[in-house]
N, C-alpha and C. Protein backbone atom coordinates (compact mmCIF):
# COMPACT_ATOMS: atom_id res chain seq x y z
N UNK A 1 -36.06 -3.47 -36.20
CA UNK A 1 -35.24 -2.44 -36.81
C UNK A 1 -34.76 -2.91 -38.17
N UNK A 2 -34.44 -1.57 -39.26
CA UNK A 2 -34.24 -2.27 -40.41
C UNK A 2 -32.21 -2.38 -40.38
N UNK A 3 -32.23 -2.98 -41.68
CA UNK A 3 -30.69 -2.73 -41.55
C UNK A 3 -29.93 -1.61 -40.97
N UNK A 4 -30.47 -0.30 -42.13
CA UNK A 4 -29.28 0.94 -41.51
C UNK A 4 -29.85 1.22 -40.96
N UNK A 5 -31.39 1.32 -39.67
CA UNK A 5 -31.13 1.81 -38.42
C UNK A 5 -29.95 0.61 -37.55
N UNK A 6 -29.89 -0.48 -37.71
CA UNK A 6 -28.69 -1.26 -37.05
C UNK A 6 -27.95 -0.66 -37.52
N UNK A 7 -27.14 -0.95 -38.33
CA UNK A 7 -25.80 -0.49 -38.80
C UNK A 7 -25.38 1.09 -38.13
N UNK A 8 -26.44 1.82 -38.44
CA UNK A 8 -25.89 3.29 -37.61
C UNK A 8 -25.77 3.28 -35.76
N UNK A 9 -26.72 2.58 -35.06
CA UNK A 9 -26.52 2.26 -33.92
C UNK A 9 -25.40 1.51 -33.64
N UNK A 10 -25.25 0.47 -34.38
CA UNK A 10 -23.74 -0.01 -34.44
C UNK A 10 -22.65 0.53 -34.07
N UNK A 11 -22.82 1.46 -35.06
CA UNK A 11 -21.62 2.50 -34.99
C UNK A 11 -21.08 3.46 -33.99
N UNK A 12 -22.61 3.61 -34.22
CA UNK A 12 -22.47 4.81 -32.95
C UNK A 12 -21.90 4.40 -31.71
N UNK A 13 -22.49 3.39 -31.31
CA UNK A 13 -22.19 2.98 -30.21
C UNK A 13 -20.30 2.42 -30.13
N UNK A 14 -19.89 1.55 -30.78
CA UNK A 14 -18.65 1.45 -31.58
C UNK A 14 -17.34 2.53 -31.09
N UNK A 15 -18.01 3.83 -31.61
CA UNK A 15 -17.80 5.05 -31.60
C UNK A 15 -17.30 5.27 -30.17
N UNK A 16 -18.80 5.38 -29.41
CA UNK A 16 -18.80 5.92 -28.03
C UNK A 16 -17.76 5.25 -26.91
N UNK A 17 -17.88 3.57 -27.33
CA UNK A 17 -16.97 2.84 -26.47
C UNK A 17 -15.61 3.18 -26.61
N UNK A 18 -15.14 3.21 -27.75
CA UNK A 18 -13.79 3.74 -28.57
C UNK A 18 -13.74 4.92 -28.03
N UNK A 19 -14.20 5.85 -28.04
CA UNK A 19 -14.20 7.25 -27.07
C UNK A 19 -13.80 7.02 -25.63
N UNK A 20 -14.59 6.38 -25.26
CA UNK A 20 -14.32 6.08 -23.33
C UNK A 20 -13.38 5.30 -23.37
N UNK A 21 -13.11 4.40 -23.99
CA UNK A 21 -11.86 3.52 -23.80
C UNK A 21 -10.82 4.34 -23.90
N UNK A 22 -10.27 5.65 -24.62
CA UNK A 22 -9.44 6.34 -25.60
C UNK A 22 -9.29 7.45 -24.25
N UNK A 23 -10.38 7.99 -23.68
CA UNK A 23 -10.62 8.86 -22.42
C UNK A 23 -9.87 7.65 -21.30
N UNK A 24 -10.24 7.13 -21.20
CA UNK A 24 -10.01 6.07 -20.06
C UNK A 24 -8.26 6.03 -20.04
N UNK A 25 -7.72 5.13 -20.99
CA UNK A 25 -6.16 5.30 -21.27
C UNK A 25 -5.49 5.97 -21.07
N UNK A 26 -6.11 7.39 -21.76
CA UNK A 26 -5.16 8.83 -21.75
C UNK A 26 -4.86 9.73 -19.88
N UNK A 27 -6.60 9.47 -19.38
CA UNK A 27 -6.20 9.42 -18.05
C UNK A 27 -5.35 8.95 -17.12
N UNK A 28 -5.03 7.43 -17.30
CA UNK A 28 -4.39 6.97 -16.47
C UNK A 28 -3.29 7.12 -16.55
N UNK A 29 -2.52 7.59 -17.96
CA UNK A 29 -1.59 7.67 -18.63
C UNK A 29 -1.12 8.91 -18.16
N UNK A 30 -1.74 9.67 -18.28
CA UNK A 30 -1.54 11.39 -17.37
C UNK A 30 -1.14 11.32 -15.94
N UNK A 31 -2.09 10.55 -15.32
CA UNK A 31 -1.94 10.32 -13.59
C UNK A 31 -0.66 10.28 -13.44
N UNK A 32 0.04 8.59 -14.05
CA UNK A 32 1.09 8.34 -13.72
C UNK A 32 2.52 8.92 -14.17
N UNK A 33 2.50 9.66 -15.08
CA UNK A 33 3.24 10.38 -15.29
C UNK A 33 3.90 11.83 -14.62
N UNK A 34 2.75 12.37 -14.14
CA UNK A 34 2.79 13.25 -13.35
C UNK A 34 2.95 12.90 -11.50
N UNK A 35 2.78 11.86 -11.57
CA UNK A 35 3.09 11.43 -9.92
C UNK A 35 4.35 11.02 -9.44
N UNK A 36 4.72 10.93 -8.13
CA UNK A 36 6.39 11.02 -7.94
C UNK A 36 6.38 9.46 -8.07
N UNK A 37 7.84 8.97 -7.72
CA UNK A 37 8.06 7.95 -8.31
C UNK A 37 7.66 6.61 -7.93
N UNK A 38 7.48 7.08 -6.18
CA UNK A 38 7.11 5.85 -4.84
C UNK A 38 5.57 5.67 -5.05
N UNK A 39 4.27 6.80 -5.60
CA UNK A 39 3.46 6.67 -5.32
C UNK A 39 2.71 6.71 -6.86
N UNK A 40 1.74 6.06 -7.08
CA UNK A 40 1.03 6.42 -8.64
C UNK A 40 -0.60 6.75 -7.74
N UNK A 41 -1.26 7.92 -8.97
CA UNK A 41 -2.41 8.46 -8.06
C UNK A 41 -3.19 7.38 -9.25
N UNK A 42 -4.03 7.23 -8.62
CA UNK A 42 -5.28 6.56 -8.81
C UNK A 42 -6.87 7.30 -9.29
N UNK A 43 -7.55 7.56 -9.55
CA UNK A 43 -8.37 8.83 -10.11
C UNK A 43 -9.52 8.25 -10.69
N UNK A 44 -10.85 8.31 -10.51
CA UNK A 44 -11.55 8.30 -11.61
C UNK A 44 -11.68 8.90 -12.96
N UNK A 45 -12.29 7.96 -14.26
CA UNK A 45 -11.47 8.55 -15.33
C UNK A 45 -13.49 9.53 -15.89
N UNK A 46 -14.46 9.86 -15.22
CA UNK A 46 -15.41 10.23 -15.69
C UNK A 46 -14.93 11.51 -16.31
N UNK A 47 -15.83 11.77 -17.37
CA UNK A 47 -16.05 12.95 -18.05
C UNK A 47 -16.58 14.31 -17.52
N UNK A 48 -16.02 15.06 -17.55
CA UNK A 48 -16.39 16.61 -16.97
C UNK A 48 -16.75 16.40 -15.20
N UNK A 49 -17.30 17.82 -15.04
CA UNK A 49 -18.20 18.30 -13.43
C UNK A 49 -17.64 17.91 -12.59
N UNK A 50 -17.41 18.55 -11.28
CA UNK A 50 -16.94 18.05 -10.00
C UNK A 50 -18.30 17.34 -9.11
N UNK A 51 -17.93 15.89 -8.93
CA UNK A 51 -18.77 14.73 -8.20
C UNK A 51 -18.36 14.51 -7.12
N UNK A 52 -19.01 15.39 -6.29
CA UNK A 52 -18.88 14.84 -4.75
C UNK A 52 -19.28 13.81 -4.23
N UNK A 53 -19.29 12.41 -5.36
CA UNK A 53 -19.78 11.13 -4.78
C UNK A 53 -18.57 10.40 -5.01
N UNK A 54 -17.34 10.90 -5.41
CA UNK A 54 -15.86 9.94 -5.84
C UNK A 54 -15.12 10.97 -5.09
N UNK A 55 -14.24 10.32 -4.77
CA UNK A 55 -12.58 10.77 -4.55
C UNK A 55 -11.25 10.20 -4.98
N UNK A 56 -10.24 10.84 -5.49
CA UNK A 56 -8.90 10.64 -6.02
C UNK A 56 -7.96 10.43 -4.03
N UNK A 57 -7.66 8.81 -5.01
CA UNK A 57 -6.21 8.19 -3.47
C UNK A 57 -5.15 8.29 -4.14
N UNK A 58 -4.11 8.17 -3.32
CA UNK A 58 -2.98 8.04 -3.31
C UNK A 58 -2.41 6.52 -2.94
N UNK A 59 -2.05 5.72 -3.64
CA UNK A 59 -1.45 4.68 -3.28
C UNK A 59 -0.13 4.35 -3.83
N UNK A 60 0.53 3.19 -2.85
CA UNK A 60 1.85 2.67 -3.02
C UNK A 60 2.17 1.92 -4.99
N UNK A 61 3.06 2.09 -5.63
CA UNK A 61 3.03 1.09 -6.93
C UNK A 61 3.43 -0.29 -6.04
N UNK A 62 3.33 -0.91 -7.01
CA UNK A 62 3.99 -2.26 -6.52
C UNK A 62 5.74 -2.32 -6.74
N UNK A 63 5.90 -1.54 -7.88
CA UNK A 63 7.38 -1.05 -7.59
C UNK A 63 8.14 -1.07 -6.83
N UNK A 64 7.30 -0.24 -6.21
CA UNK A 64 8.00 0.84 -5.19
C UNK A 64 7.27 -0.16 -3.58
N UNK A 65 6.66 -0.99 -3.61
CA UNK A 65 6.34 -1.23 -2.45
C UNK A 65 7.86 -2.22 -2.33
N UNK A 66 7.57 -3.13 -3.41
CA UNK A 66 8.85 -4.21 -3.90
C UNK A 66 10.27 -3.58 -3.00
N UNK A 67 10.27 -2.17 -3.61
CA UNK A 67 12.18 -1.68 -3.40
C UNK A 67 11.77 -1.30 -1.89
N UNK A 68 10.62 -0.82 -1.34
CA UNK A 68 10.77 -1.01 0.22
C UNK A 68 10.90 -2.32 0.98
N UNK A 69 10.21 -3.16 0.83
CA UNK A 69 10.76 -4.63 1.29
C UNK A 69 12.08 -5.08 0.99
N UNK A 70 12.52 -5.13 0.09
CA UNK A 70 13.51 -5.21 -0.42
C UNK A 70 14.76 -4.34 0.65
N UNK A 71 14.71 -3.44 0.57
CA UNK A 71 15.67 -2.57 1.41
C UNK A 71 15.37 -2.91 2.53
N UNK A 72 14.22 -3.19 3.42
CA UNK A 72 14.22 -3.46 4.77
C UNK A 72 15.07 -4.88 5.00
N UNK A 73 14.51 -5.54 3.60
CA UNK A 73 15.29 -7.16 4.15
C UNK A 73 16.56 -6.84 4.14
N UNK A 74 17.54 -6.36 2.97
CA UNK A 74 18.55 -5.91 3.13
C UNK A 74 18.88 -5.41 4.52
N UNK A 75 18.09 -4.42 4.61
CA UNK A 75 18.92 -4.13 6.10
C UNK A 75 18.91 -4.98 7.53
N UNK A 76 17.99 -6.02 7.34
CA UNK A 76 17.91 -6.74 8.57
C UNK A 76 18.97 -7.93 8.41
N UNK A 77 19.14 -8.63 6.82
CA UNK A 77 20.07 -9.09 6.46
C UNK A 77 21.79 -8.73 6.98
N UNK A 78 21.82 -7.49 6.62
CA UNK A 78 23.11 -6.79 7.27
C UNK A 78 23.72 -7.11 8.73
N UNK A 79 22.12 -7.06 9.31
CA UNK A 79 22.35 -6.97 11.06
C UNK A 79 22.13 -8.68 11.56
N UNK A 80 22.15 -9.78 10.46
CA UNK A 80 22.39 -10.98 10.57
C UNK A 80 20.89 -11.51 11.11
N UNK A 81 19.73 -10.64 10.77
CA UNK A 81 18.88 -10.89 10.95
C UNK A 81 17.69 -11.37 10.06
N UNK A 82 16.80 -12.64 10.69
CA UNK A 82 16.15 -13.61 9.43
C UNK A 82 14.64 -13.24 9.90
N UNK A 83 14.38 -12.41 8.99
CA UNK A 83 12.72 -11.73 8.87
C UNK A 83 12.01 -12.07 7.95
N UNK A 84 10.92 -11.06 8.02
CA UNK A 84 10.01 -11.31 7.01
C UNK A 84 9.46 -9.85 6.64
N UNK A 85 9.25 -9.33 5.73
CA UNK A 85 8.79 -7.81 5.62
C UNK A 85 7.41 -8.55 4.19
N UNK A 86 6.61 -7.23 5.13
CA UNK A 86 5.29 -6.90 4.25
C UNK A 86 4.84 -5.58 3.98
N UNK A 87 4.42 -5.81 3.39
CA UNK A 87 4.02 -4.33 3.15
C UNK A 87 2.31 -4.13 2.36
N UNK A 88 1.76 -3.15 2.96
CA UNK A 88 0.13 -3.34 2.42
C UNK A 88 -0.49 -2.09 2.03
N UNK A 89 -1.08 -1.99 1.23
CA UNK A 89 -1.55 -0.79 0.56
C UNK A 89 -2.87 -0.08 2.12
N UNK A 90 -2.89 1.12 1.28
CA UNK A 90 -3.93 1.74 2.28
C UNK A 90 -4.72 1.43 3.42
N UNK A 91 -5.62 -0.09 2.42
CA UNK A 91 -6.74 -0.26 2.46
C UNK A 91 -6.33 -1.85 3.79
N UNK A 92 -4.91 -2.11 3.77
CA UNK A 92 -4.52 -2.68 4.63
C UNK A 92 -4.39 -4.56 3.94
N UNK A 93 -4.56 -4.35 2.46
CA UNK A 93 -4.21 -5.69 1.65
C UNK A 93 -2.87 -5.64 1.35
N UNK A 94 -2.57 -6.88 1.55
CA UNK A 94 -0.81 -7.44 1.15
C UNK A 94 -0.61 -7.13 -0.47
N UNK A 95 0.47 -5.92 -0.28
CA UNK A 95 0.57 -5.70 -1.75
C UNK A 95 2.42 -6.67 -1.92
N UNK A 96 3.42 -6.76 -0.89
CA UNK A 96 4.50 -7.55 -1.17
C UNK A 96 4.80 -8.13 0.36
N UNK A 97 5.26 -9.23 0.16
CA UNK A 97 5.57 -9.84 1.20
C UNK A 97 6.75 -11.35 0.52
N UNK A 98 8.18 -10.25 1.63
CA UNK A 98 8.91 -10.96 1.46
C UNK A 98 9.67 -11.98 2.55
N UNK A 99 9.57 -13.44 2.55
CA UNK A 99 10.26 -13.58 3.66
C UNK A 99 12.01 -14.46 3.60
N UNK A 100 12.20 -13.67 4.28
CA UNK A 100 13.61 -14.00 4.31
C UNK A 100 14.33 -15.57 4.69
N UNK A 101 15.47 -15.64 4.16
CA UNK A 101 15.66 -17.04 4.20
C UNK A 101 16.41 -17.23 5.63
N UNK A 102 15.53 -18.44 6.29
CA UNK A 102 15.31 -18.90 7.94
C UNK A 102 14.46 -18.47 8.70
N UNK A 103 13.58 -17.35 8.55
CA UNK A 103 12.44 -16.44 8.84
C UNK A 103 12.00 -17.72 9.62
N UNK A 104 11.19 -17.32 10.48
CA UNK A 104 10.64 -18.49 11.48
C UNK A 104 8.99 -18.13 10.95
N UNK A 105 8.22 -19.34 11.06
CA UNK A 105 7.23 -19.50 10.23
C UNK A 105 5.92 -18.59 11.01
N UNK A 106 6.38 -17.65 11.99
CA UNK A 106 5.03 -16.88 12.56
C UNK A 106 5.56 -15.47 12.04
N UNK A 107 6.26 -15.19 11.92
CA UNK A 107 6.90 -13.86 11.29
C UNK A 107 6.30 -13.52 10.10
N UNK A 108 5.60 -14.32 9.17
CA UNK A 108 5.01 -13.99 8.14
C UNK A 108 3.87 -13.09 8.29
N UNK A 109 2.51 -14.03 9.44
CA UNK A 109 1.32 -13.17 9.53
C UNK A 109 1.80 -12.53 10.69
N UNK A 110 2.96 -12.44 11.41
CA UNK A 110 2.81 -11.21 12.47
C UNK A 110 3.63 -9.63 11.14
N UNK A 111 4.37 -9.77 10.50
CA UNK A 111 4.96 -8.86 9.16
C UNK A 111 3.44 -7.99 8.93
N UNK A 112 2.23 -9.21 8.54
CA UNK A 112 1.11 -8.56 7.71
C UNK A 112 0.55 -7.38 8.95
N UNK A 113 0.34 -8.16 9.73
CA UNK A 113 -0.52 -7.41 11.07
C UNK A 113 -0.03 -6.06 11.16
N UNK A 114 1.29 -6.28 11.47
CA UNK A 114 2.39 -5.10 11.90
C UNK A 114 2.22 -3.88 11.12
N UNK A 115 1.86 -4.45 9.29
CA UNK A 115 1.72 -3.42 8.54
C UNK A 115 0.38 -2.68 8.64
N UNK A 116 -0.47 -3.92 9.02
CA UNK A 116 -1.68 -3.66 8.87
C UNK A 116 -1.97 -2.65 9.93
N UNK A 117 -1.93 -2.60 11.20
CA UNK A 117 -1.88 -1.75 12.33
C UNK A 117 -1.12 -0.31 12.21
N UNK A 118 0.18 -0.41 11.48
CA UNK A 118 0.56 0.69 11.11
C UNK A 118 -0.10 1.62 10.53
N UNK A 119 -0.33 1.26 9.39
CA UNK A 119 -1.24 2.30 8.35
C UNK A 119 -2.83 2.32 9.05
N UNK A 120 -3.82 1.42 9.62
CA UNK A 120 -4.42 1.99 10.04
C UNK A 120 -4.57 3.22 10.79
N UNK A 121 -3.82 2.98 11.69
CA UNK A 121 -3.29 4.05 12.64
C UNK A 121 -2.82 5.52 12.40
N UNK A 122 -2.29 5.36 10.76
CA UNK A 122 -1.17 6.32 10.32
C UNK A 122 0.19 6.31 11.59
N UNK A 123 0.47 5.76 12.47
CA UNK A 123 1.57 5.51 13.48
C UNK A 123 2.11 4.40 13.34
N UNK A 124 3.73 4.65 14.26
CA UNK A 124 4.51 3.40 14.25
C UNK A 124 4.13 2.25 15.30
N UNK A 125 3.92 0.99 15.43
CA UNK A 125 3.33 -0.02 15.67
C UNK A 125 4.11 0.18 17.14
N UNK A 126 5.37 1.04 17.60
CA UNK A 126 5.77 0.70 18.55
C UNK A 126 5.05 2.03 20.09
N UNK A 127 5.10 3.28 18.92
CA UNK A 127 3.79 4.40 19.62
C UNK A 127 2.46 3.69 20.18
N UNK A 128 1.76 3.04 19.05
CA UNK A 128 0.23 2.14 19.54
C UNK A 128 0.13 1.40 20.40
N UNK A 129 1.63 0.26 20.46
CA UNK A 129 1.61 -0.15 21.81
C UNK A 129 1.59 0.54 22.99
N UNK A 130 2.22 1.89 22.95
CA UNK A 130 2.20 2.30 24.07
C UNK A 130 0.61 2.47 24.70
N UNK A 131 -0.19 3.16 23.59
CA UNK A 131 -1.42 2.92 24.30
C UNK A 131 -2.40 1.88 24.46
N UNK A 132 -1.72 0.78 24.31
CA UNK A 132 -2.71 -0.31 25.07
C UNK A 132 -2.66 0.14 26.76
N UNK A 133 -2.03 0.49 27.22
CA UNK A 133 -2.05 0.83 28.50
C UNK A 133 -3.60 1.87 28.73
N UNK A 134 -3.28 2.63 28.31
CA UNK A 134 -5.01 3.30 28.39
C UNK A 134 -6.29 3.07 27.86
N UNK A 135 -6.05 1.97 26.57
CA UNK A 135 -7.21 1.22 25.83
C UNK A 135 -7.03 -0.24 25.62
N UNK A 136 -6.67 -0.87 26.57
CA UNK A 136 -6.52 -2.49 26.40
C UNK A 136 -7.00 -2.86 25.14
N UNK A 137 -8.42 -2.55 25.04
CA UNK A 137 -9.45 -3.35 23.98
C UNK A 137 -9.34 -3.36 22.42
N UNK A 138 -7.72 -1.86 22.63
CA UNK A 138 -7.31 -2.05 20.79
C UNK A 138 -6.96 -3.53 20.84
N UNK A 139 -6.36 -4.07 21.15
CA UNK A 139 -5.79 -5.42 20.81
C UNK A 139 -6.76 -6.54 20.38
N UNK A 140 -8.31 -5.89 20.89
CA UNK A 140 -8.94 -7.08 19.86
C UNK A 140 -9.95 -7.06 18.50
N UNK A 141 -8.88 -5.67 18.27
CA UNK A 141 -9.57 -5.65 16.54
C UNK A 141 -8.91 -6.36 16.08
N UNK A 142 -10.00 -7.45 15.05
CA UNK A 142 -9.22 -7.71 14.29
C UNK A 142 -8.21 -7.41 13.41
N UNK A 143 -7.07 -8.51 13.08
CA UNK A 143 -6.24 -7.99 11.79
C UNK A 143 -5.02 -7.69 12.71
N UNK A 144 -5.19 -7.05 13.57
CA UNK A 144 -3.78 -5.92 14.48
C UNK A 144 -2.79 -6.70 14.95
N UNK A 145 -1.95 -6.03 15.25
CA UNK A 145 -0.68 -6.50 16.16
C UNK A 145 0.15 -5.43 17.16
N UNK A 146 -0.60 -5.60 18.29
CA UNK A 146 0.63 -3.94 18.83
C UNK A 146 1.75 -4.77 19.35
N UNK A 147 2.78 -4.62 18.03
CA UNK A 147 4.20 -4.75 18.92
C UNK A 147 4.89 -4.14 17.79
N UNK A 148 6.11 -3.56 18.29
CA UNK A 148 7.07 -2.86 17.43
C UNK A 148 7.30 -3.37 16.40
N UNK A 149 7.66 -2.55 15.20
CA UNK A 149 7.91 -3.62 13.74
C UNK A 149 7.11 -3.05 12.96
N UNK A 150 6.14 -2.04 12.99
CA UNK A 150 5.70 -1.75 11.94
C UNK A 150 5.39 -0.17 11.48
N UNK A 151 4.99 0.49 10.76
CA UNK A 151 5.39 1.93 10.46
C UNK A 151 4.71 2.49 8.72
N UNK A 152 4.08 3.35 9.20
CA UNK A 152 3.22 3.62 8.15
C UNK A 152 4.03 4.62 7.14
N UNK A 153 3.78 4.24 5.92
CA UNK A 153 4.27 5.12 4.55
C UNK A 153 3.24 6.35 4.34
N UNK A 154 3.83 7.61 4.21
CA UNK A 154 2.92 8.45 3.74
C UNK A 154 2.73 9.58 3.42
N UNK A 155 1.84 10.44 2.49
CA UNK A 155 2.03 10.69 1.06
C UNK A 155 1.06 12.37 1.37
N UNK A 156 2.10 12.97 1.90
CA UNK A 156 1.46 14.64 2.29
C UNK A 156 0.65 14.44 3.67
N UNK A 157 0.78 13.40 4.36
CA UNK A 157 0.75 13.54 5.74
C UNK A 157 -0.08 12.39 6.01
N UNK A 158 -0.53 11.71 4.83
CA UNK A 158 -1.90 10.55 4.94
C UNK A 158 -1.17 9.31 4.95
N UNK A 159 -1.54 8.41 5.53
CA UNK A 159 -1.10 6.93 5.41
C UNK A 159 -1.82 6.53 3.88
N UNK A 160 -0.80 5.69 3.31
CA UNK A 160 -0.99 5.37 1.59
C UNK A 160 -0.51 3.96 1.64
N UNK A 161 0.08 3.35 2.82
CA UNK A 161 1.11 1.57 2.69
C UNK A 161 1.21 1.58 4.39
N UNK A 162 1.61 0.73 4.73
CA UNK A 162 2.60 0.30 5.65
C UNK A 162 3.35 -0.65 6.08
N UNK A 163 4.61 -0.83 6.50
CA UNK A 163 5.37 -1.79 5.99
C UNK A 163 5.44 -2.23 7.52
N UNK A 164 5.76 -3.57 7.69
CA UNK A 164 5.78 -4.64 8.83
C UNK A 164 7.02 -5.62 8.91
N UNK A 165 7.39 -5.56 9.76
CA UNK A 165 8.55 -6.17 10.10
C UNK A 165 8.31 -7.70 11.38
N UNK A 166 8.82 -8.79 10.97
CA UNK A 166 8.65 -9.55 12.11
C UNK A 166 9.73 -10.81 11.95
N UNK A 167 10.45 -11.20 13.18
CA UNK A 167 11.63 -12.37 13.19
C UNK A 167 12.84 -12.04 13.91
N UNK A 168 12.85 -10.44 14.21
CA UNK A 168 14.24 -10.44 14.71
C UNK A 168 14.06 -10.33 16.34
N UNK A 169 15.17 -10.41 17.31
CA UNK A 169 14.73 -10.83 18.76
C UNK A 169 14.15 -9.50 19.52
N UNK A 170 13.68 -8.18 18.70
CA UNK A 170 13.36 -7.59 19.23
C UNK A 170 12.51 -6.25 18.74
N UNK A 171 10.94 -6.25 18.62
CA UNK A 171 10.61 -5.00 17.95
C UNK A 171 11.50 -3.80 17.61
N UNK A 172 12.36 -3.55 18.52
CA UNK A 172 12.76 -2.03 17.89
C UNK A 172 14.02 -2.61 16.84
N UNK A 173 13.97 -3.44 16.48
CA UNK A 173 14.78 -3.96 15.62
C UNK A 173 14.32 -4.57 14.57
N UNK A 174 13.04 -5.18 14.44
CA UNK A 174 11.86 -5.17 13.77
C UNK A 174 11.57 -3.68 13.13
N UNK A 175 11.29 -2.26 14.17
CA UNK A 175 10.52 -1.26 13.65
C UNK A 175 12.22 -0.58 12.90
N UNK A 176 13.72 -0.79 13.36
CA UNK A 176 14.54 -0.46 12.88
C UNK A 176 14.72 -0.91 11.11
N UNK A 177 14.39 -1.76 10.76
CA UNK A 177 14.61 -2.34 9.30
C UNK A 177 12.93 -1.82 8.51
N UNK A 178 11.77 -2.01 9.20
CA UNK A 178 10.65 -1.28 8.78
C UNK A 178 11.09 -0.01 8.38
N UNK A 179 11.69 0.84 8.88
CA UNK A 179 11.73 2.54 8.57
C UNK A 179 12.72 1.86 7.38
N UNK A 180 13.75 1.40 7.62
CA UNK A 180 14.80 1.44 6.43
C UNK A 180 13.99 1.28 4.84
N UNK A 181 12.95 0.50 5.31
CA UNK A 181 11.72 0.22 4.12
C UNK A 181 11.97 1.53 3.55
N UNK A 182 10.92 2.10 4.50
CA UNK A 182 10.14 3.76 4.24
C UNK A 182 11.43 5.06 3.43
N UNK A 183 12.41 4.51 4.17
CA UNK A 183 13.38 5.71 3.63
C UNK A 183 14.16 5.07 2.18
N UNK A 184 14.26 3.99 1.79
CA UNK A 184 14.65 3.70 0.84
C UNK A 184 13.20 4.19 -0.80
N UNK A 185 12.08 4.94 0.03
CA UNK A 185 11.02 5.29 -1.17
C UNK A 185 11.70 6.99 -1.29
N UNK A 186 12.18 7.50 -0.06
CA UNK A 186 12.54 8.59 -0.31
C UNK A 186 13.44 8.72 -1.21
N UNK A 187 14.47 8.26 -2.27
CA UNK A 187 15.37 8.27 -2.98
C UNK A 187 15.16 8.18 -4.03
């Protein structure tokens, strides 16, 4: 190629990236602005046509996962209780995990599980236990935990987080500071 066919391909191209980058920004920039405060939407940023090969989620910010842990520890704190709260996006990865000071050192990965089982489920970790009684064999998926303590976040009826509770002498006291999570996004 001679010079100005380079130089114009250059450009062009230059151009095009600067375009998608400029498209790219303004999208995400739109999303989050328009989304409530607990949740930021997530979206592909392609150009034009409806593609029935993508879909737009809903997930937790880290914000907002933060001020739910946060409020659960608080509240287990209150009740003189030494936990651990987690909390995990959709997809069932640790987006915060806080553990509280004296937390006993299994409370951490039973917190993750708790969340993790929650949001799979879209149910509270203390409902799922109930049906191990009719399906023993949930208990050996991996990842899970059926015991009280955990409780799914969620966003027009879909599980989007779920937050996990583990350390205090008793799941429903575990799944009691978990909800306190969930309702401190409502505010």
């Amino acid at each position: 190629m001679n010079i100005r066919t380079r130089v114009l391909t250059g450009t062009a191209l230059a151009v095009a990236l600067g375009a998608g980058a400029f498209g790219a920004v303004g999208a995400s920039a739109a999303q989050t602005e328009s989304a409530p405060a607990a949740v930021a939407v997530q979206s592909d940023t392609r150009q034009g046509g409806d593609d029935k090969n993508f879909t737009t989620t809903t997930h937790l910010t880290v914000d907002a996962a933060t001020r739910a842990a946060q409020a659960a520890l608080q509240a287990a704190e209150k009740e003189g209780q030494k936990v651990t709260v987690a909390v995990v996006d959709r997809n069932g990865n640790t987006v915060v995990t806080l553990r509280g000071d004296g937390a006993g050192p299994q409370s951490y990965e039973s917190a993750q599980r708790k969340a993790f089982t929650a949001v799979s489920w879209n149910a509270p970790t203390s409902v799922l236990a109930g049906r191990l009684a009719q399906t023993p064999n949930l208990k050996d998926i991996p990842g899970t935990l059926f015991l009280a303590g955990g409780t799914p976040v969620q966003a027009k009826g879909a599980p989007v987080a779920g937050i996990g509770v583990a350390g205090a002498p008793s799941g429903d006291l575990d799944e009691k500071f978990a909800k306190a999570g969930v309702d401190a996004l409502d505010k």
